[in-house]
N, C-alpha and C. Protein backbone atom coordinates (compact mmCIF):
# COMPACT_ATOMS: atom_id res chain seq x y z
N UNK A 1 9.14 9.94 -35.60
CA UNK A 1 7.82 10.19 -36.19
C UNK A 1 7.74 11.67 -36.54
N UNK A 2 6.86 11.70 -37.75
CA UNK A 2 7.37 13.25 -38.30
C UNK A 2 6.15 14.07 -37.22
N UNK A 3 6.52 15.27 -37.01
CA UNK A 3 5.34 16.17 -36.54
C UNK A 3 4.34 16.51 -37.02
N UNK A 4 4.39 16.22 -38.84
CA UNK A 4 2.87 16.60 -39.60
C UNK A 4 2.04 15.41 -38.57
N UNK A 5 3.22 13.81 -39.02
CA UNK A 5 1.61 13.09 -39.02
C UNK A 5 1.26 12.98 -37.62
N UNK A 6 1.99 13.38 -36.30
CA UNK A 6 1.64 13.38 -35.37
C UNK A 6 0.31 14.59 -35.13
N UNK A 7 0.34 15.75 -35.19
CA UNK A 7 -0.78 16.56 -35.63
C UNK A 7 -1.93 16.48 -36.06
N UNK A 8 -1.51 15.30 -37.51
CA UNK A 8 -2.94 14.99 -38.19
C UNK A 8 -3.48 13.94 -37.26
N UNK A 9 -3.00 12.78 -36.79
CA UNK A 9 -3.56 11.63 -36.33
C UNK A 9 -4.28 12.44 -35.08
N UNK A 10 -3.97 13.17 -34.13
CA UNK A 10 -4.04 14.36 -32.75
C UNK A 10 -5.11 14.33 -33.45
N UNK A 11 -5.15 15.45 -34.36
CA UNK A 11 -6.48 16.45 -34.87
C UNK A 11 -7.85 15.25 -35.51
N UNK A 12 -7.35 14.24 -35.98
CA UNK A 12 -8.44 13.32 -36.41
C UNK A 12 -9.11 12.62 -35.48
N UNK A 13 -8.29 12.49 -34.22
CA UNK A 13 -8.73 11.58 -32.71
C UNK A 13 -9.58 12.85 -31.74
N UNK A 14 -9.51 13.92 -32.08
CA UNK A 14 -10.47 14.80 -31.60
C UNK A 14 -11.88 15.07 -32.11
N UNK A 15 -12.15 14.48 -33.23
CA UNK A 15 -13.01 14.33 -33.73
C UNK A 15 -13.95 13.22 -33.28
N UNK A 16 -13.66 12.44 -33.01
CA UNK A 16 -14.63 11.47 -32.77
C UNK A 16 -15.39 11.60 -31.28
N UNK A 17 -16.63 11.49 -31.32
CA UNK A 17 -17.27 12.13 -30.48
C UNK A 17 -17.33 10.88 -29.22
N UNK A 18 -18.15 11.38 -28.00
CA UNK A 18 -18.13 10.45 -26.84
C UNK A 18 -18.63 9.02 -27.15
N UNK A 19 -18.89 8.02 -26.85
CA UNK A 19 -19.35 6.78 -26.98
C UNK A 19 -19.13 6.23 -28.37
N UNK A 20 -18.56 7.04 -28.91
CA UNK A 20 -17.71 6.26 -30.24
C UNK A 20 -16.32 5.87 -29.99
N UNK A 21 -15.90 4.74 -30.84
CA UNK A 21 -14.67 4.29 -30.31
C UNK A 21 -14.14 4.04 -32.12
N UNK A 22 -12.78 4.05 -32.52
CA UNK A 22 -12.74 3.63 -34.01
C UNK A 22 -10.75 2.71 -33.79
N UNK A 23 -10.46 1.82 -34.39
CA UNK A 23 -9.21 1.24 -34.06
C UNK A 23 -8.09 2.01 -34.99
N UNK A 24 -6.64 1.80 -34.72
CA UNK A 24 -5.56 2.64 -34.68
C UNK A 24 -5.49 2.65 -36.18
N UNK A 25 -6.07 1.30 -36.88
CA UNK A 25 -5.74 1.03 -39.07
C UNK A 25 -6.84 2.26 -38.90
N UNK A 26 -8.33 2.51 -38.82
CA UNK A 26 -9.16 3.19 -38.77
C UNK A 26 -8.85 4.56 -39.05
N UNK A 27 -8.16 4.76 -38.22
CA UNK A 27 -7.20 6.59 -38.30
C UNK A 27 -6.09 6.49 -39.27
N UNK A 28 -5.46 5.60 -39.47
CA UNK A 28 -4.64 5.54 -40.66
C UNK A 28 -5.39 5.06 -41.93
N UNK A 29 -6.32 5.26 -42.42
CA UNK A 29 -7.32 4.80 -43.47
C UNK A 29 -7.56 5.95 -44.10
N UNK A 30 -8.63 7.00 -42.81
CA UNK A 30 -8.92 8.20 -42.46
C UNK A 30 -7.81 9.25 -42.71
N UNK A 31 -6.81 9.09 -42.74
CA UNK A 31 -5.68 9.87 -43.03
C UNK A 31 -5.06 9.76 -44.32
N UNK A 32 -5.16 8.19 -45.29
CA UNK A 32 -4.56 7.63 -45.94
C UNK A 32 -2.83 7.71 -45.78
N UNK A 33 -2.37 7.47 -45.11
CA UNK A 33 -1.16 7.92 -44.64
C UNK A 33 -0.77 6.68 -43.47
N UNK A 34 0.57 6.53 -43.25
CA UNK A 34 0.53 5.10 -42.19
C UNK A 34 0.04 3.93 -42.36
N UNK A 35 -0.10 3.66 -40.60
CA UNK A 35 -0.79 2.54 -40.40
C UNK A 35 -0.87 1.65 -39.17
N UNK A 36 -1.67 1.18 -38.76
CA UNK A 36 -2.07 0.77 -37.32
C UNK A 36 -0.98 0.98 -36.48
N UNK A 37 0.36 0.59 -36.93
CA UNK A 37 1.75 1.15 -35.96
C UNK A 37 1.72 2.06 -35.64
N UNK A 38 1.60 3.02 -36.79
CA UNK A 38 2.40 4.22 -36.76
C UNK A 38 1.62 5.57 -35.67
N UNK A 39 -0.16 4.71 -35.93
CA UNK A 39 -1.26 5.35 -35.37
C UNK A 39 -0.80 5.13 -33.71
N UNK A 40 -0.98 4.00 -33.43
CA UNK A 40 -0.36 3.33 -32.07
C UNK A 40 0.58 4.04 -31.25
N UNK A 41 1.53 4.05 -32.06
CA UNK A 41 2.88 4.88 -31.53
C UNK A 41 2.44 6.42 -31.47
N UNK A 42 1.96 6.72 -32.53
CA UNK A 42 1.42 8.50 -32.32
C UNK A 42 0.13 8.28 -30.48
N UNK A 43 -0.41 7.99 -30.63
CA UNK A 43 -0.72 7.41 -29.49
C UNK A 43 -0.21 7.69 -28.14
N UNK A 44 0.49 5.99 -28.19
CA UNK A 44 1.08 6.24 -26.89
C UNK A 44 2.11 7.05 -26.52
N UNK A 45 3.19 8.19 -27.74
CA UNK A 45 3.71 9.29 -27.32
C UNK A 45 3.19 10.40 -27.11
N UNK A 46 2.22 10.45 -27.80
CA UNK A 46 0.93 11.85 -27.95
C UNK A 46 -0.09 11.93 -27.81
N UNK A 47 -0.48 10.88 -27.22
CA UNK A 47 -2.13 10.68 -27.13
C UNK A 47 -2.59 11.37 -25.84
N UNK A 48 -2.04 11.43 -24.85
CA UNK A 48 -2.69 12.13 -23.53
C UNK A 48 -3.31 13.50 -23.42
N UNK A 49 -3.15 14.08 -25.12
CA UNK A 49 -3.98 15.56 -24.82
C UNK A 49 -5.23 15.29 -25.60
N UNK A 50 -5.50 14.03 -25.63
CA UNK A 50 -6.71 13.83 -26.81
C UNK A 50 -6.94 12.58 -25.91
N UNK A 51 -9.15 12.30 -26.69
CA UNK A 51 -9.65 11.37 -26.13
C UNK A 51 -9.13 9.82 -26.02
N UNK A 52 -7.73 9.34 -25.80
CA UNK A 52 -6.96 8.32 -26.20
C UNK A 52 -7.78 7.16 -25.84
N UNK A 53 -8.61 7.22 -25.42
CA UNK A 53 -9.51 5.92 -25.01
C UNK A 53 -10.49 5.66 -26.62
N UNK A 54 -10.75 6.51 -27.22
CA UNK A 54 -11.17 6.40 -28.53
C UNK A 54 -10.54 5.64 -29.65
N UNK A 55 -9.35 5.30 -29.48
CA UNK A 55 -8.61 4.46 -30.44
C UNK A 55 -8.29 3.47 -29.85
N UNK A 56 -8.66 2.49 -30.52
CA UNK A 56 -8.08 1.13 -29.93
C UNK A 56 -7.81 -0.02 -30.90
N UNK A 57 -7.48 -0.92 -30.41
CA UNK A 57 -7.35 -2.10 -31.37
C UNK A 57 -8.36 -2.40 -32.36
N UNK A 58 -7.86 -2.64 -33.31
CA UNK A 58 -8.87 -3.19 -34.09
C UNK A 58 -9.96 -4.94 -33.85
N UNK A 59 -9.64 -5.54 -32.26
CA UNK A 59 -10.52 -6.20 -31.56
C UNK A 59 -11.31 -5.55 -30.73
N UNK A 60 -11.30 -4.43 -30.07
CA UNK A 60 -11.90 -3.75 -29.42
C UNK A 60 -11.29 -3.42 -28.14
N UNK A 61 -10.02 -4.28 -27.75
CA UNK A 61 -9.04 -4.34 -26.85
C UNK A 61 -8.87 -2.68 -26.06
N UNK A 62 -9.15 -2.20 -24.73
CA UNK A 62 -8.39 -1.06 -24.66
C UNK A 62 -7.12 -1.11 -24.82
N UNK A 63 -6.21 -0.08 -25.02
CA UNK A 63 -4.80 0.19 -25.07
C UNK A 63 -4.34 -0.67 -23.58
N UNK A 64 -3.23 -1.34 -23.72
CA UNK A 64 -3.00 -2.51 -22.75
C UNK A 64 -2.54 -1.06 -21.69
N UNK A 65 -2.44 -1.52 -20.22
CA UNK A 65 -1.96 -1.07 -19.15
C UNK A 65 -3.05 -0.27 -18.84
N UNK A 66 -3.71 0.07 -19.60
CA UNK A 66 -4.78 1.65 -18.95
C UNK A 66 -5.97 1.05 -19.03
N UNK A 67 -6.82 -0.54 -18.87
CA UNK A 67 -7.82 -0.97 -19.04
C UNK A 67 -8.67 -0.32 -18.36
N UNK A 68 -8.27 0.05 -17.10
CA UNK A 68 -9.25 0.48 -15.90
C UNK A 68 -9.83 1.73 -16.06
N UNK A 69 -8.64 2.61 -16.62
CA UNK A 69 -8.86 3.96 -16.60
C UNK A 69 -9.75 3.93 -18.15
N UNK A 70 -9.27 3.24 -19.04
CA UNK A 70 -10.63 3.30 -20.74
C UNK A 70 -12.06 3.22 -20.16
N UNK A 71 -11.74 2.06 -19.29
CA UNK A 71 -13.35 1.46 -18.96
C UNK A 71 -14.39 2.39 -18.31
N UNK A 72 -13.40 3.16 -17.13
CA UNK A 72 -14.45 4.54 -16.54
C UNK A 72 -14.59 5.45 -17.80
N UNK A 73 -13.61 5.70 -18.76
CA UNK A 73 -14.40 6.47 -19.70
C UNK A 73 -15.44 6.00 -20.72
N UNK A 74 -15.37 4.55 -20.89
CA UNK A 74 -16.43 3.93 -21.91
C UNK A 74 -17.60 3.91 -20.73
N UNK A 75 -17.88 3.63 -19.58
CA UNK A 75 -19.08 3.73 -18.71
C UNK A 75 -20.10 4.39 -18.60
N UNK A 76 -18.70 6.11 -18.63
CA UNK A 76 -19.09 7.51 -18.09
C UNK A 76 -19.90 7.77 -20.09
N UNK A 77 -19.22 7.51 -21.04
CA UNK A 77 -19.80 7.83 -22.06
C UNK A 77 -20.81 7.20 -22.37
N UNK A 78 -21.29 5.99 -22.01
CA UNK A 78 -22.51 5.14 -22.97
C UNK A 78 -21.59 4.26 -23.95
N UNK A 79 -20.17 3.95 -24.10
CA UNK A 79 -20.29 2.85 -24.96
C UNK A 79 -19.84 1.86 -25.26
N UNK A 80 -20.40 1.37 -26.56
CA UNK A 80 -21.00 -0.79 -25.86
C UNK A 80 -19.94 -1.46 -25.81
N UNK A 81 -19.79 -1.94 -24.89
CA UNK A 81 -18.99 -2.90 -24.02
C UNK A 81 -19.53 -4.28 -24.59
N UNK A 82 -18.64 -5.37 -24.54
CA UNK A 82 -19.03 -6.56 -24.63
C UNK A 82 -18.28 -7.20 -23.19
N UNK A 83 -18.51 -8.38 -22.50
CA UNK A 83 -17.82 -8.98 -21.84
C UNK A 83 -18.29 -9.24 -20.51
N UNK A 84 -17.19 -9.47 -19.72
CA UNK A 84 -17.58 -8.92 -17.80
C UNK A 84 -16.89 -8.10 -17.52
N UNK A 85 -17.49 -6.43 -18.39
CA UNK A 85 -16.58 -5.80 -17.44
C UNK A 85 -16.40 -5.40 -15.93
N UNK A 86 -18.12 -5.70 -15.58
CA UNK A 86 -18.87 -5.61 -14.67
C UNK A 86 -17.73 -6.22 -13.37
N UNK A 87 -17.00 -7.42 -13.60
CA UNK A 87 -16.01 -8.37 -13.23
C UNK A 87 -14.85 -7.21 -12.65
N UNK A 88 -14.86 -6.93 -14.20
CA UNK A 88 -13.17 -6.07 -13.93
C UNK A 88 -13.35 -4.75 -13.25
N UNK A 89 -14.65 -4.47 -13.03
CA UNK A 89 -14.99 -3.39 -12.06
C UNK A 89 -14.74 -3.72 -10.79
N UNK A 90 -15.58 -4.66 -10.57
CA UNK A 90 -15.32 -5.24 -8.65
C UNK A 90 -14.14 -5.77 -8.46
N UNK A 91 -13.39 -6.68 -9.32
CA UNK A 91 -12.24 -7.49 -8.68
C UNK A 91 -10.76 -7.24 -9.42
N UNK A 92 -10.89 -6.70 -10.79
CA UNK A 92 -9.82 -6.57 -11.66
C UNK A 92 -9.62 -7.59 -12.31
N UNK A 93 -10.42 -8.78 -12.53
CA UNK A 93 -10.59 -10.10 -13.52
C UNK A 93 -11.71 -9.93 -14.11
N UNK A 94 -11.67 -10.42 -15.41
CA UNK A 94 -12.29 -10.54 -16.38
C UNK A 94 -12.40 -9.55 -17.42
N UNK A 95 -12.18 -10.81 -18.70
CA UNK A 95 -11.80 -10.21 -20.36
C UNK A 95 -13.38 -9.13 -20.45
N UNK A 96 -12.94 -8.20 -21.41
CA UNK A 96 -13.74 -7.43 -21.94
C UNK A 96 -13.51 -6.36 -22.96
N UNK A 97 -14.45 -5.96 -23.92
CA UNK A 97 -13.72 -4.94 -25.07
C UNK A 97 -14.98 -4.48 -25.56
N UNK A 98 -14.45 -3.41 -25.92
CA UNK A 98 -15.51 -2.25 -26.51
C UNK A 98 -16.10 -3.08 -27.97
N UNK A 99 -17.39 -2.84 -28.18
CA UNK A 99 -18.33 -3.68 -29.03
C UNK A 99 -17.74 -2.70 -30.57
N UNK A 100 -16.94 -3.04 -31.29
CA UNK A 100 -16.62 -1.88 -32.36
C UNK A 100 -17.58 -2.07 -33.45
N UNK A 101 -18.42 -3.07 -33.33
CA UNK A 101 -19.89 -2.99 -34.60
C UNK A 101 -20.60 -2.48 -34.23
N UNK A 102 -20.86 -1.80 -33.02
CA UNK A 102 -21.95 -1.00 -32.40
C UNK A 102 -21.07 0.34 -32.24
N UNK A 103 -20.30 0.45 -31.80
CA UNK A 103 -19.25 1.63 -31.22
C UNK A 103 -19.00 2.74 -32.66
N UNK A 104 -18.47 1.69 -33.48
CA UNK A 104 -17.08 2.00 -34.21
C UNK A 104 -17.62 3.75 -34.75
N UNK A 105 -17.00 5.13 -34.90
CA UNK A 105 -17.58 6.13 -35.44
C UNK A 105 -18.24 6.09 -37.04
N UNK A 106 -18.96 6.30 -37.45
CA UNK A 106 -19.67 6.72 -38.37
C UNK A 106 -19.26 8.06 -39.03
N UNK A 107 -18.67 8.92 -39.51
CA UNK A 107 -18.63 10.17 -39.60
C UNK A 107 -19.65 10.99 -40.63
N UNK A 108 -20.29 11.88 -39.75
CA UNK A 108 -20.97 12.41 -40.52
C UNK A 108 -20.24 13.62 -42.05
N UNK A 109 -21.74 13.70 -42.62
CA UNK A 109 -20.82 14.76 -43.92
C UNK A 109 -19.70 16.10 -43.44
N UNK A 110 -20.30 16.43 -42.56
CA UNK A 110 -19.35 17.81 -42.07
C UNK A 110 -17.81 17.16 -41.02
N UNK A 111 -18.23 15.91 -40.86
CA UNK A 111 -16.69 15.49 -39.88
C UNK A 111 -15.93 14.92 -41.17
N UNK A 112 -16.57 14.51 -42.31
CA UNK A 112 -15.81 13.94 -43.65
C UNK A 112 -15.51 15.45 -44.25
N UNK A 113 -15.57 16.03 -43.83
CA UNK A 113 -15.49 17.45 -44.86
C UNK A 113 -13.93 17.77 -43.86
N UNK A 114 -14.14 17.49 -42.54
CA UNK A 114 -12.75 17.99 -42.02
C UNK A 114 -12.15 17.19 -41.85
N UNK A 115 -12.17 16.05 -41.23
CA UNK A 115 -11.08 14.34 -41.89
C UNK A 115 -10.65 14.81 -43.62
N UNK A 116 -11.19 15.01 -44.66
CA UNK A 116 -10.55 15.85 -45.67
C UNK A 116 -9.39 16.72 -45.66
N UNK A 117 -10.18 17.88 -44.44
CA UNK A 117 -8.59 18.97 -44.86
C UNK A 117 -7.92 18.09 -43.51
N UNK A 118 -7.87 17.76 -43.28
CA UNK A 118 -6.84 17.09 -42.17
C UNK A 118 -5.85 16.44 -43.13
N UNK A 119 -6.33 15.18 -43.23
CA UNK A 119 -5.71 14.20 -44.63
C UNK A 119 -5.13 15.22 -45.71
N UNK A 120 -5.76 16.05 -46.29
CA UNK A 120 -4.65 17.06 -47.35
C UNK A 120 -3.88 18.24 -47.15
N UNK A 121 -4.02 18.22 -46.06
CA UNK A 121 -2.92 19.18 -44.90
C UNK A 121 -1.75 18.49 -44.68
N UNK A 122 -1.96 17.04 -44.25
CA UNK A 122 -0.98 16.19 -44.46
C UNK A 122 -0.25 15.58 -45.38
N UNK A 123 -0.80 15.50 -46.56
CA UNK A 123 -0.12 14.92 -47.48
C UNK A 123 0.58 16.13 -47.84
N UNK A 124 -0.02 17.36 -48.24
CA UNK A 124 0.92 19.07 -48.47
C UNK A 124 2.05 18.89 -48.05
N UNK A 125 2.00 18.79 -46.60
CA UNK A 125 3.25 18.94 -45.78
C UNK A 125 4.26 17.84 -46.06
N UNK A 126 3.37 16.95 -46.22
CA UNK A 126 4.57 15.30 -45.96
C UNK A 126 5.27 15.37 -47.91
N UNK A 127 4.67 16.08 -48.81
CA UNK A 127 4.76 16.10 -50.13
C UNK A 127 6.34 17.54 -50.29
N UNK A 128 5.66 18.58 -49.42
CA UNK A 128 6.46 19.88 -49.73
C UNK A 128 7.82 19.32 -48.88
N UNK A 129 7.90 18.60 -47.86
CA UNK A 129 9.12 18.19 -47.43
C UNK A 129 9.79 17.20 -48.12
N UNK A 130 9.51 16.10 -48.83
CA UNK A 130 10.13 15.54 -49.58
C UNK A 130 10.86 15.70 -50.66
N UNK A 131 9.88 17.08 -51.23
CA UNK A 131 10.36 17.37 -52.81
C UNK A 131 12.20 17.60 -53.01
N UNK A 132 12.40 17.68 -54.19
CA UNK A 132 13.73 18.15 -53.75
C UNK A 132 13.64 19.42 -54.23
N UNK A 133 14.92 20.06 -53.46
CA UNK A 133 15.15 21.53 -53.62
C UNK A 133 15.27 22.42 -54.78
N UNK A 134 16.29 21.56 -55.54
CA UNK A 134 16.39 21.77 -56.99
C UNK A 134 16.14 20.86 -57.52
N UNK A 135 15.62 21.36 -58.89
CA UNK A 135 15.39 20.23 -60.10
C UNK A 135 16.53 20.49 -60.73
N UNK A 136 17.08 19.21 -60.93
CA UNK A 136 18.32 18.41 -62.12
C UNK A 136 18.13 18.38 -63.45
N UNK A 137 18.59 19.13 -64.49
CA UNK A 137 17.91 19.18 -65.62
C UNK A 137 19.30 18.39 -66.43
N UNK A 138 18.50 17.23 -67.32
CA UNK A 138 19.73 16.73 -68.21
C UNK A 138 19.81 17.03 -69.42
């Protein structure tokens, strides 16, 4: 995975504020770049210096293995839960997932103004590395 888009996806998942939650296509949309994989994988190699409980499936699913630990942060933040998580609090049974029609982020004009230079910071970089070195003239 290249280091631009690891950076940009980082820098776009810091954006989203507490009790918002948005899924992994979501950030690759937001980026125009990728895609739910690629977001995923930036993620689970890079996600631990950022709110990683903020991205999730596009069902509302937390990131599998860390249910327990998403859920104290969706609690501690205010946001909407569907299910029993109430369940998976006391006993460690029962389905549950973040409500993403109530949750999902909204971005306001000034977080679309920097989701912007994020997204064309990235394409710069992912564009100036591709080019070729010399042009071939026939």
């Amino acid at each position: 995975m290249r280091t631009e888009y690891v950076e940009a996806v980082l820098s776009l998942v810091r954006l989203v504020p507490p009790g918002a939650a948005v899924a992994y296509g979501d950030v690759a949309e937001m980026l125009g770049s990728g895609g739910a994989r690629q977001v995923g994988s930036v993620m689970s190699h890079h996600g631990s210096s950022v709110p990683w409980w903020r991205v999730l499936r596009a069902n509302g699913e937390a990131p599998q293995g860390l249910e327990a630990e998403a859920l104290a942060f969706y609690l501690q933040e205010g946001t909407p839960l569907l299910g029993r998580y109430l369940d998976f609090l006391r006993t460690g049974e029962g389905r549950w997932r973040v409500d993403l029609t109530q949750a999902r982020w909204a971005p306001a004009d000034g977080d679309f103004d920097l989701i912007d230079l994020i997204a064309e910071r990235l394409e710069r970089r992912l564009h100036k590395m591709s080019a070729p070195d010399d042009e071939m003239t026939v």
